[in-house]
Protein backbone atom coordinates (compact mmCIF):
# COMPACT_ATOMS: atom_id res chain seq x y z
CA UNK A 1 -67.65 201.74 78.67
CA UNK A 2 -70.94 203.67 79.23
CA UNK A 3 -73.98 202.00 80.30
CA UNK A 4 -76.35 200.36 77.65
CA UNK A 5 -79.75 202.40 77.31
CA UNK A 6 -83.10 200.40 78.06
CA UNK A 7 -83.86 198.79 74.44
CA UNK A 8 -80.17 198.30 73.25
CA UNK A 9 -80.24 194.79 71.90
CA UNK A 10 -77.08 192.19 71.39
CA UNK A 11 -77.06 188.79 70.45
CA UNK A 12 -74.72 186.44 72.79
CA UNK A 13 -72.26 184.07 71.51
CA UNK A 14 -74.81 180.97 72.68
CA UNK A 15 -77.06 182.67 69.89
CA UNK A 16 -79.70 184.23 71.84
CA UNK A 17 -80.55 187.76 71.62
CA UNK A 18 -81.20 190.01 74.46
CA UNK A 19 -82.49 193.60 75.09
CA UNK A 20 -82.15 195.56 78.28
CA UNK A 21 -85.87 196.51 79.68
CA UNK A 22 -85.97 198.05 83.22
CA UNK A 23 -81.85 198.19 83.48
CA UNK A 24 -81.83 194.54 82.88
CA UNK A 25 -80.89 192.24 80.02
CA UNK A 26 -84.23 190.09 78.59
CA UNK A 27 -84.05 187.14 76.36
CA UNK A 28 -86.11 188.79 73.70
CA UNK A 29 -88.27 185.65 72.94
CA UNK A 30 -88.83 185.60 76.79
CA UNK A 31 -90.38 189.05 76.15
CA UNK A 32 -92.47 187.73 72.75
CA UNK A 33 -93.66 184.97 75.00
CA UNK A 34 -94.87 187.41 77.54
CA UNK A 35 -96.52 189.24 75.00
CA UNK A 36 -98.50 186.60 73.54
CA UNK A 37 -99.62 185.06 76.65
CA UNK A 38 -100.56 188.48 77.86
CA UNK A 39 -98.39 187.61 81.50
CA UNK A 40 -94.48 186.95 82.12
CA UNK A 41 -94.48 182.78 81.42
CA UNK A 42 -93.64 180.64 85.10
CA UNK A 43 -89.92 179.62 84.71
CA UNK A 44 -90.87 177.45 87.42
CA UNK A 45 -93.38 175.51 85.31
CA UNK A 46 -92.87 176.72 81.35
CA UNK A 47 -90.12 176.86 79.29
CA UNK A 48 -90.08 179.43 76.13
CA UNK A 49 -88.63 177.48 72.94
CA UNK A 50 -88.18 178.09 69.37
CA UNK A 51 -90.19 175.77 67.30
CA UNK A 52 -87.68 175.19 64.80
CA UNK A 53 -85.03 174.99 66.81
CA UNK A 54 -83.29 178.08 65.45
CA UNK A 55 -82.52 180.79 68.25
CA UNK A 56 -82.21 183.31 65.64
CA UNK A 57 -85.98 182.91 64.44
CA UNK A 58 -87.82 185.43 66.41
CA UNK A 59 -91.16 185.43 64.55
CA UNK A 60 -93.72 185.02 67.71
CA UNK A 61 -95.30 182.09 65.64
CA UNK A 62 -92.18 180.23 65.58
CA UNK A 63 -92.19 180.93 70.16
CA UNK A 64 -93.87 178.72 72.21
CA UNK A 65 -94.53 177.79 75.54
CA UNK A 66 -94.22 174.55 76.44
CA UNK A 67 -94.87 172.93 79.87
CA UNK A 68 -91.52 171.67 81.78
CA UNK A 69 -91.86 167.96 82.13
CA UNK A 70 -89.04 165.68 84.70
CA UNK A 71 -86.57 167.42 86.39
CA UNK A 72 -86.97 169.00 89.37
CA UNK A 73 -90.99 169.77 89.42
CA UNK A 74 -90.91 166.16 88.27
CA UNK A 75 -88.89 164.85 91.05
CA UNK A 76 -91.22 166.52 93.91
CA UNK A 77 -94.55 165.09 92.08
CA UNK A 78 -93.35 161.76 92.60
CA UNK A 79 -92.03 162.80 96.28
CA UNK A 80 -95.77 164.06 97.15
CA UNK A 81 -97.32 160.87 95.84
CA UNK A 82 -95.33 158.89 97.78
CA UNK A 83 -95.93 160.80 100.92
CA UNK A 84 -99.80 160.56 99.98
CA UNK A 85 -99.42 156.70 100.14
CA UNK A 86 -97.29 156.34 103.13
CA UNK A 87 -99.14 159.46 105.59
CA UNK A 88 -102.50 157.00 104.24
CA UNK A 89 -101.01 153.68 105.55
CA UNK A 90 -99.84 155.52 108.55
CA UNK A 91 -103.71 156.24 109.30
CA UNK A 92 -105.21 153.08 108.54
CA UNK A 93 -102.40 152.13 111.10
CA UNK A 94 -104.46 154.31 113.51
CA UNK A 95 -101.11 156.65 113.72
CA UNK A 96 -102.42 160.25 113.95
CA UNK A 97 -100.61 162.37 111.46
């Protein structure tokens, strides 16, 4: 099987679609996300979800970006605020840090 040219799109049995940009395969809304925020969205951060729920919708007013809330990001947030409170009880303990 030959190699897929940069802008072949398929759509994947989970129901999203992809095109290959730069030799790699894109989730397309991915891309319409980039586009509309002008910069690639932080999968660290953002997640990129259809509005209505439907992957096959890819009208950029039915993408959004939406902020990641618990997991992982969550998990270290409450980590660092507990640190905060114990490294400041370990100072008014006169411990130096």
């Amino acid at each position: 099987m030959a190699a897929r040219p940069d802008g072949y799109e398929y759509v994947a049995a989970n129901g999203y679609s992809y095109r290959k940009v730069n030799g790699e395969f894109v989730l397309i809304h991915h891309l319409i996300a980039a586009e509309q925020l002008g910069r690639p969205h932080d999968k660290a951060t953002e997640r990129v979800v259809f509005k209505d729920n439907n992957r096959a919708n890819l009208d950029p007013s039915n993408i959004e970006v939406v902020q990641k809330v618990g997991g992982k990001n969550k998990r270290i947030e409450t980590l660092l605020v507990r640190r905060a409170a114990i490294d400041e009880e370990l100072r008014e303990l006169g411990h130096v840090i």
